[in-house]
C-alpha atoms as a PDB file:
ATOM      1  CA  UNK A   1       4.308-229.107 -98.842  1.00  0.00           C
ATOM      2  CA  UNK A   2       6.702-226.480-100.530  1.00  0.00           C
ATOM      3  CA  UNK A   3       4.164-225.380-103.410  1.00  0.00           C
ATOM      4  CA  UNK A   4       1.218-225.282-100.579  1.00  0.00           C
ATOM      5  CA  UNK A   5       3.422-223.202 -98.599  1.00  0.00           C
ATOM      6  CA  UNK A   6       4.349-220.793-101.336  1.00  0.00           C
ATOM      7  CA  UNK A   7       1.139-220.579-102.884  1.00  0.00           C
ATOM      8  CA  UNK A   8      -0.259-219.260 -99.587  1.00  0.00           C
ATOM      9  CA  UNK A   9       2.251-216.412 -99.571  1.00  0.00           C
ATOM     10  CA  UNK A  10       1.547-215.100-102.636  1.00  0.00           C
ATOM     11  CA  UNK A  11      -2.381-215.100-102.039  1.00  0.00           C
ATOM     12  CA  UNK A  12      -1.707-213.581 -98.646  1.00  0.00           C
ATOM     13  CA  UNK A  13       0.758-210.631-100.357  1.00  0.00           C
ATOM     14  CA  UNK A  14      -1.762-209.756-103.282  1.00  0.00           C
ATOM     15  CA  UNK A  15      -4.510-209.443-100.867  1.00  0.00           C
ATOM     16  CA  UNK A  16      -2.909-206.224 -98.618  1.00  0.00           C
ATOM     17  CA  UNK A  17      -5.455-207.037 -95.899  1.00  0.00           C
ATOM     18  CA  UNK A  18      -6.204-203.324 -93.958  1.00  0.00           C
ATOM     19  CA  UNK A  19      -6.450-203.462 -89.954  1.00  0.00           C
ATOM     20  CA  UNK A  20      -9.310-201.401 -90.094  1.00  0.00           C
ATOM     21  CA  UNK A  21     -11.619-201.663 -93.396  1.00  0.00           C
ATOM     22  CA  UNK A  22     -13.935-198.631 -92.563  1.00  0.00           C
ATOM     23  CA  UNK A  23     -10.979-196.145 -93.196  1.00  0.00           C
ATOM     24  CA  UNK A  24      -9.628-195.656 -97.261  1.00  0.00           C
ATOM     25  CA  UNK A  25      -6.202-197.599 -97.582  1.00  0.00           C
ATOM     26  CA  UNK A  26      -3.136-195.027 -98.321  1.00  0.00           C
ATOM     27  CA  UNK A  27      -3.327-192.955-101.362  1.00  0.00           C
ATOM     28  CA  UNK A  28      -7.714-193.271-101.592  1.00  0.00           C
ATOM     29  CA  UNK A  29      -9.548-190.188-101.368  1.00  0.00           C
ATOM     30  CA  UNK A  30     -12.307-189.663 -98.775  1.00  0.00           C
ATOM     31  CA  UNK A  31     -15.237-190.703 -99.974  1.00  0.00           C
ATOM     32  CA  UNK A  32     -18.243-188.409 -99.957  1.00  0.00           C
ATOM     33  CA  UNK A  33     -20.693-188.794 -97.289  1.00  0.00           C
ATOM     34  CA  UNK A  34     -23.729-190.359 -98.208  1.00  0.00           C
ATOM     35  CA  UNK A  35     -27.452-190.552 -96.066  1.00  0.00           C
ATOM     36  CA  UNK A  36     -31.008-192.041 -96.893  1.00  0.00           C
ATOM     37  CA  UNK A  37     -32.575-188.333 -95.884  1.00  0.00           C
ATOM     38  CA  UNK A  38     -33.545-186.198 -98.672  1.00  0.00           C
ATOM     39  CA  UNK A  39     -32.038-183.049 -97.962  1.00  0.00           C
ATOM     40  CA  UNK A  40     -33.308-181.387-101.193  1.00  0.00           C
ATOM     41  CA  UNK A  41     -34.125-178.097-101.161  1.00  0.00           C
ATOM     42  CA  UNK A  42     -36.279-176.391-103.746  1.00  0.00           C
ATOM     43  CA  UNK A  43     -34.482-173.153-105.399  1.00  0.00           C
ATOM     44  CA  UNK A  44     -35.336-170.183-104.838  1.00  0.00           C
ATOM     45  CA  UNK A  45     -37.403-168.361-107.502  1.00  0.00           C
ATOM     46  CA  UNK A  46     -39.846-166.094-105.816  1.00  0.00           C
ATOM     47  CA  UNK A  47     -41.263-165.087-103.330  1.00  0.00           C
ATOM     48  CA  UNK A  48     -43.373-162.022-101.995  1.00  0.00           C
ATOM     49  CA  UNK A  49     -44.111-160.452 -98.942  1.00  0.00           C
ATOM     50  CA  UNK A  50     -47.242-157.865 -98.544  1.00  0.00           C
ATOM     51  CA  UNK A  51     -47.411-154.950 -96.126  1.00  0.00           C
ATOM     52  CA  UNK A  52     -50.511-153.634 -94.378  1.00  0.00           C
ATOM     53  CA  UNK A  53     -51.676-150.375 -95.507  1.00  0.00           C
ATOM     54  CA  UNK A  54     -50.067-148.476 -92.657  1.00  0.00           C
ATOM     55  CA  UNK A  55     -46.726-149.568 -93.768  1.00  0.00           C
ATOM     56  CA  UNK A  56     -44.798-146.265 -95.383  1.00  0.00           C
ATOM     57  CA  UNK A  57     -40.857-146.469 -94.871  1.00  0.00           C
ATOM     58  CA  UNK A  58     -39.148-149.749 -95.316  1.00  0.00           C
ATOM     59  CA  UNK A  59     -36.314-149.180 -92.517  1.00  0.00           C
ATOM     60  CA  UNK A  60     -34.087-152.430 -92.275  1.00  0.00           C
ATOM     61  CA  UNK A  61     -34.694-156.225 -94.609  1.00  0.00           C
ATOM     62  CA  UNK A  62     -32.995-159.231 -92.614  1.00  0.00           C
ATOM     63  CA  UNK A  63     -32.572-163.078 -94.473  1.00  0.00           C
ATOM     64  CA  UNK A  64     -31.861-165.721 -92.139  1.00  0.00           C
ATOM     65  CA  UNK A  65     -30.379-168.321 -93.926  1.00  0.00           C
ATOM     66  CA  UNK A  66     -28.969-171.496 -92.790  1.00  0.00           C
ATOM     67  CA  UNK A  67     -24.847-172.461 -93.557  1.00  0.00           C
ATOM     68  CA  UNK A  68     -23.376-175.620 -94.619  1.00  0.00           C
ATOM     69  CA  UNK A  69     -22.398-176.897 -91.109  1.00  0.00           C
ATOM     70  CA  UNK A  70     -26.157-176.515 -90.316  1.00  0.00           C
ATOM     71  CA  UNK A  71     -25.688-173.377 -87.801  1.00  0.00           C
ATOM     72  CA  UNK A  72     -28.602-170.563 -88.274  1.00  0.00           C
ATOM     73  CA  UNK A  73     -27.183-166.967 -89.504  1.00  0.00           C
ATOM     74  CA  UNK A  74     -28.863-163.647 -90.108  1.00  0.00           C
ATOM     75  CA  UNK A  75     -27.790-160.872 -92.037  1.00  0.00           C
ATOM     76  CA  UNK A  76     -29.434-157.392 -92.481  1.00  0.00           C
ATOM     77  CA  UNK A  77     -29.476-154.199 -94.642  1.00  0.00           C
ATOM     78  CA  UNK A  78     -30.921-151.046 -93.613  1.00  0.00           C
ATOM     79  CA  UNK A  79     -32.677-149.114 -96.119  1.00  0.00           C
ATOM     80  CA  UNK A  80     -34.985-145.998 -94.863  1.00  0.00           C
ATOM     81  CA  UNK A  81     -36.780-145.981 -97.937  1.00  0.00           C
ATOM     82  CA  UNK A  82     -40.076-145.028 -98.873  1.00  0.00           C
ATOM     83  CA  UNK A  83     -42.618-147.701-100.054  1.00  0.00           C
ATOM     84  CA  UNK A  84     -46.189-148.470-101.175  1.00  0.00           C
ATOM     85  CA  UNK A  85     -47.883-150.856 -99.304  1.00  0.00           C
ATOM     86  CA  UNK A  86     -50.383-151.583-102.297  1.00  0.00           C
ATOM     87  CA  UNK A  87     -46.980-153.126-103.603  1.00  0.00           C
ATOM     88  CA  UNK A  88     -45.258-156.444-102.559  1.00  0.00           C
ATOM     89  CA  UNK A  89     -41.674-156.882-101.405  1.00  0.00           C
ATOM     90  CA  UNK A  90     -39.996-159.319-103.683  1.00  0.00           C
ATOM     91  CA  UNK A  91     -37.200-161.768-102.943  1.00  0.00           C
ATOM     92  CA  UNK A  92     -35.612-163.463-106.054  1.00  0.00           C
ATOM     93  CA  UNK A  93     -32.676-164.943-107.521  1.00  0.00           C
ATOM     94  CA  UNK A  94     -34.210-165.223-110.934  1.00  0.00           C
ATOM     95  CA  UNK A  95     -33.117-161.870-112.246  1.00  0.00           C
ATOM     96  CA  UNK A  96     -33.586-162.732-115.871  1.00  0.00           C
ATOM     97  CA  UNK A  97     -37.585-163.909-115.399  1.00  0.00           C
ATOM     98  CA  UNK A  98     -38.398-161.214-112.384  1.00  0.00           C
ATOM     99  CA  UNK A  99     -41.167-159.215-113.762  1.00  0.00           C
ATOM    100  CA  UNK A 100     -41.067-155.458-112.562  1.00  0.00           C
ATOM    101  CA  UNK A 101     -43.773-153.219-112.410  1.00  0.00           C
ATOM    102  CA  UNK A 102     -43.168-149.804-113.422  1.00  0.00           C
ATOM    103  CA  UNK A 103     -45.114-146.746-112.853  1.00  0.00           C
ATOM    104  CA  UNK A 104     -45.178-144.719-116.252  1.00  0.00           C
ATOM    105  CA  UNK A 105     -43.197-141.788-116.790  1.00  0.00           C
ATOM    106  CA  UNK A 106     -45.963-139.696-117.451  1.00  0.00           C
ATOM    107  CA  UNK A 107     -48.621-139.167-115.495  1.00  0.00           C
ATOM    108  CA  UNK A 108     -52.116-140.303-116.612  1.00  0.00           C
ATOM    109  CA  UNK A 109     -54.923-139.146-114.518  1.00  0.00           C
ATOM    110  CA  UNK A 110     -58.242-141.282-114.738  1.00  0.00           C
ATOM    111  CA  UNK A 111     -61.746-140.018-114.538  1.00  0.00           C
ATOM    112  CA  UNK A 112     -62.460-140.735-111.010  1.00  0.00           C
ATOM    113  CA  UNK A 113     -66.295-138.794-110.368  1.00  0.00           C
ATOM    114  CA  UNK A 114     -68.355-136.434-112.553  1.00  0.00           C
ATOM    115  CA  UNK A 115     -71.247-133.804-111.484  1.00  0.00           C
ATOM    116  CA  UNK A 116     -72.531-130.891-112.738  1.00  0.00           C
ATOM    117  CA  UNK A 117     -69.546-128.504-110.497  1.00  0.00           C
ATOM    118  CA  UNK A 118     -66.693-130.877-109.996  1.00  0.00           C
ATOM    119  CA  UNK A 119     -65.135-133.502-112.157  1.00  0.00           C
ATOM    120  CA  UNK A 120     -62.688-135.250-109.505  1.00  0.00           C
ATOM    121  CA  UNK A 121     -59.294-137.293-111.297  1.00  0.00           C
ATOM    122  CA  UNK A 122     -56.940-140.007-110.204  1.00  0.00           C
ATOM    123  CA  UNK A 123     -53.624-141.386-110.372  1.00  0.00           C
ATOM    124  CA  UNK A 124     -51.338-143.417-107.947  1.00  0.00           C
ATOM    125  CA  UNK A 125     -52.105-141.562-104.869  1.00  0.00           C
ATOM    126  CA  UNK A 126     -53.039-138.400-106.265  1.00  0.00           C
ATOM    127  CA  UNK A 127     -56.471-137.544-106.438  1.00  0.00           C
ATOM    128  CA  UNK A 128     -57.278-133.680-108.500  1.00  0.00           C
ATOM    129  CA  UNK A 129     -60.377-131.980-108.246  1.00  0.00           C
ATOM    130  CA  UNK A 130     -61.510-129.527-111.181  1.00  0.00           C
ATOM    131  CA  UNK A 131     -63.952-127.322-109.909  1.00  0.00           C
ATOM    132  CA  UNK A 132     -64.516-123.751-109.447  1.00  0.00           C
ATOM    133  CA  UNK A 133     -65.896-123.894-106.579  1.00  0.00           C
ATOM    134  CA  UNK A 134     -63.502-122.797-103.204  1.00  0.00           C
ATOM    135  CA  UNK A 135     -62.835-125.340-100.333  1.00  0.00           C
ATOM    136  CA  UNK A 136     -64.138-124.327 -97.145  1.00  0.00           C
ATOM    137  CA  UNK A 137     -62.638-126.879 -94.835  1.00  0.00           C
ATOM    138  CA  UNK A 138     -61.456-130.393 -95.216  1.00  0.00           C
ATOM    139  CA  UNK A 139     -60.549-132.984 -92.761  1.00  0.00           C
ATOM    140  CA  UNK A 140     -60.117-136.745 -92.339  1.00  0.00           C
ATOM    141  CA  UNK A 141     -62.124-139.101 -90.369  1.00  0.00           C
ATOM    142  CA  UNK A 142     -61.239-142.971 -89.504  1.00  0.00           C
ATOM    143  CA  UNK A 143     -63.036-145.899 -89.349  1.00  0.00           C
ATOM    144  CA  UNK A 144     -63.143-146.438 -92.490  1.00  0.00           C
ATOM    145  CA  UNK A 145     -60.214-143.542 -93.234  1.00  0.00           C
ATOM    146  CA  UNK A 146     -62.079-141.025 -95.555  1.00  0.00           C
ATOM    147  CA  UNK A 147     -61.589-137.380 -96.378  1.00  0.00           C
ATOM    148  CA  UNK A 148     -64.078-135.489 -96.096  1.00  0.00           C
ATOM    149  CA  UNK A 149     -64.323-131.937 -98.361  1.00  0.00           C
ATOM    150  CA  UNK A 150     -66.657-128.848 -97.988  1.00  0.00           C
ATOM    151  CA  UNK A 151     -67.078-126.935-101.270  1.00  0.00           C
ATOM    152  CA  UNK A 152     -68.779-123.245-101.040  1.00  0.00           C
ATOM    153  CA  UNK A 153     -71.890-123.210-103.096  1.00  0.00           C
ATOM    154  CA  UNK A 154     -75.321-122.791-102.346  1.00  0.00           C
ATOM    155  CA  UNK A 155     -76.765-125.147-104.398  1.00  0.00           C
ATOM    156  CA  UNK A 156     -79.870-128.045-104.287  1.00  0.00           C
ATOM    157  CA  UNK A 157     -77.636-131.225-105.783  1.00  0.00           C
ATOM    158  CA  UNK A 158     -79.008-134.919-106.240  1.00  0.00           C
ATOM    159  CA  UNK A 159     -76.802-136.926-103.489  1.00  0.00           C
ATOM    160  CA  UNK A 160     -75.167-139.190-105.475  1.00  0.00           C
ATOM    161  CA  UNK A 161     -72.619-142.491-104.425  1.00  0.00           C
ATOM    162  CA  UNK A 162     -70.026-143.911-107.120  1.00  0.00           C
ATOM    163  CA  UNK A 163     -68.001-147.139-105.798  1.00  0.00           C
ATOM    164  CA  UNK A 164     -64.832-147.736-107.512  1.00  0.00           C
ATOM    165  CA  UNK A 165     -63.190-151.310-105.978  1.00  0.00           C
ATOM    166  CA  UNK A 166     -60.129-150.808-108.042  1.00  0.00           C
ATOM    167  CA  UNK A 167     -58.902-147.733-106.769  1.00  0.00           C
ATOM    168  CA  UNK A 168     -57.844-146.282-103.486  1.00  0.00           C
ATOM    169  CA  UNK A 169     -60.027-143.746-103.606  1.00  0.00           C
ATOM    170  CA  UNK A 170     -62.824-146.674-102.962  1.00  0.00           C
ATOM    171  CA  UNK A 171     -65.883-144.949-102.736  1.00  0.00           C
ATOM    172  CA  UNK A 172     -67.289-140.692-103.619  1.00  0.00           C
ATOM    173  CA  UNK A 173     -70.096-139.449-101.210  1.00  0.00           C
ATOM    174  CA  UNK A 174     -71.650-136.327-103.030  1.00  0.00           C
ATOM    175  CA  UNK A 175     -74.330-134.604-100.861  1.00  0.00           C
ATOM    176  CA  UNK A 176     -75.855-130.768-100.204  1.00  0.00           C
ATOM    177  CA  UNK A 177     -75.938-128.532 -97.458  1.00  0.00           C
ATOM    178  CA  UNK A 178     -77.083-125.262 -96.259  1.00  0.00           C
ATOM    179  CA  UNK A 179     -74.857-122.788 -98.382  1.00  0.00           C
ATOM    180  CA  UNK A 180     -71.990-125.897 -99.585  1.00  0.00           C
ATOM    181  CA  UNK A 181     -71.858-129.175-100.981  1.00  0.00           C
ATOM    182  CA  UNK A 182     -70.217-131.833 -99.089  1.00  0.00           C
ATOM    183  CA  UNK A 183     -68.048-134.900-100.781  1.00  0.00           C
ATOM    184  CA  UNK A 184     -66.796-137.428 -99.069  1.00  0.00           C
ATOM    185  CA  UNK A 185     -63.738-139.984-100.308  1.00  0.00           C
ATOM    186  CA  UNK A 186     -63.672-143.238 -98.881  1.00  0.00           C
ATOM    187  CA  UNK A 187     -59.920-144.525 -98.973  1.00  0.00           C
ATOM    188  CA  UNK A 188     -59.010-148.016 -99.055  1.00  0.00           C
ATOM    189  CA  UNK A 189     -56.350-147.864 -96.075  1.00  0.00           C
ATOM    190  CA  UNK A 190     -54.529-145.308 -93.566  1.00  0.00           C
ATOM    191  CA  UNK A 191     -53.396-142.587 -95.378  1.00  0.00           C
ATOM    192  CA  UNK A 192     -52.127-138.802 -94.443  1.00  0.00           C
ATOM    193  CA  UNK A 193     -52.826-136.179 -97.011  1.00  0.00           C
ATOM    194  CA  UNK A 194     -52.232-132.977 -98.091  1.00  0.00           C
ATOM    195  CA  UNK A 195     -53.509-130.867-100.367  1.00  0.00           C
ATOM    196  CA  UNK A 196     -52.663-127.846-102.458  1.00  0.00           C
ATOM    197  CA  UNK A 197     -54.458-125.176-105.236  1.00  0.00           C
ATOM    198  CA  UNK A 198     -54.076-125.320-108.609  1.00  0.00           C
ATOM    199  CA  UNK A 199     -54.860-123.787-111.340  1.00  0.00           C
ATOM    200  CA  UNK A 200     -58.483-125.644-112.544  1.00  0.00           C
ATOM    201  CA  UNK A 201     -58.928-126.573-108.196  1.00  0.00           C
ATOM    202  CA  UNK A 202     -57.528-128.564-105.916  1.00  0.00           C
ATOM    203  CA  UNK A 203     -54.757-131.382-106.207  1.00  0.00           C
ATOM    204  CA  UNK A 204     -54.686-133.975-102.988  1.00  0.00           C
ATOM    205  CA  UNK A 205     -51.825-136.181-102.228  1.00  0.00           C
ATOM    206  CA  UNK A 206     -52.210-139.336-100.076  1.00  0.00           C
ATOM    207  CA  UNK A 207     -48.733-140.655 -97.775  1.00  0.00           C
END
């Protein structure tokens, strides 16, 4: 009866029962939390964001992200910078693999339209016209946004139309009048210009 008794209380000693089993016994750390959900989340890479063509100042960029105890932030930076809209707004953590695109230093202009009086260039959002020949009046019509340029010259030209789908200068519209030639530049969004002389003609800016 002795050994049964003593044999019990050593069994019931090396066991160090807890009163409650869901919490860790004293010196345990907490256990990490654990759940069935997937909760993964892919990283963040890249990711773009494309303006329509009125777009011209980039004022303010907000992220709303969302924080470990699950609440929804926002934070914002304002800029007041100029942009073009024919270029996306990228978001990346991937600095090393981020591919920027970089306008070259100098400038390039590419034959745009050729006739007989005017040979008409391009580059970014420049468009030069070498001609001789003196504007009379310019102006812009909408719908589809195109500038629209008078040239003095009595002349009998062939009307002539040159599409170019790559360029934002989209489409040339050459045509005759009484006593000028008219061209016509279709643009490929909203655009402001202005314009100024050179020294070979005429050198138009788009904004």
């Amino acid at each position: 009866m002795i050994k049964i008794f003593i044999f019990t209380l050593v069994l019931f000693l090396s066991l160090q029962a807890r009163e409650n089993p869901f919490f860790p016994s004293v010196g345990e750390q907490d256990l990490i939390k654990t759940s069935n959900k997937n909760t993964s989340v892919q990283a963040l890479k890249r990711a773009t964001i494309k303006l329509p063509s009125q777009a011209r100042i980039l004022k303010k960029v907000s992220v709303t992200y969302k924080s470990l105890d699950g609440s929804i932030e926002t934070q914002s930076i304002d800029l007041n910078k100029a942009i073009d809209w024919h270029l996306p707004i990228f978001i990346s953590q991937n600095i090393g693999n981020a591919t920027i695109d970089k306008e070259e230093k100098t400038k390039k202009y590419n034959l745009l339209f050729k006739s007989k009086y005017i040979k008409m260039y391009e580059f970014s959002k420049e468009l030069k016209i070498v001609t001789k020949d003196k504007i009379i009046r310019n102006f812009l019509l909408t719908s589809p946004h195109r500038i629209v340029i008078d040239f003095k010259r009595s002349v009998n030209l062939k009307s002539v139309v040159k599409k170019n789908n790559r360029s934002i200068f989209k489409k040339v519209n050459l045509g005759t009048h009484k006593d000028y030639y008219r061209v016509v530049v279709e643009l490929d969004g909203k655009y402001r210009y202005g314009v100024k002389k050179i020294s070979n003609g005429y050198l138009f800016k788009l904004r």
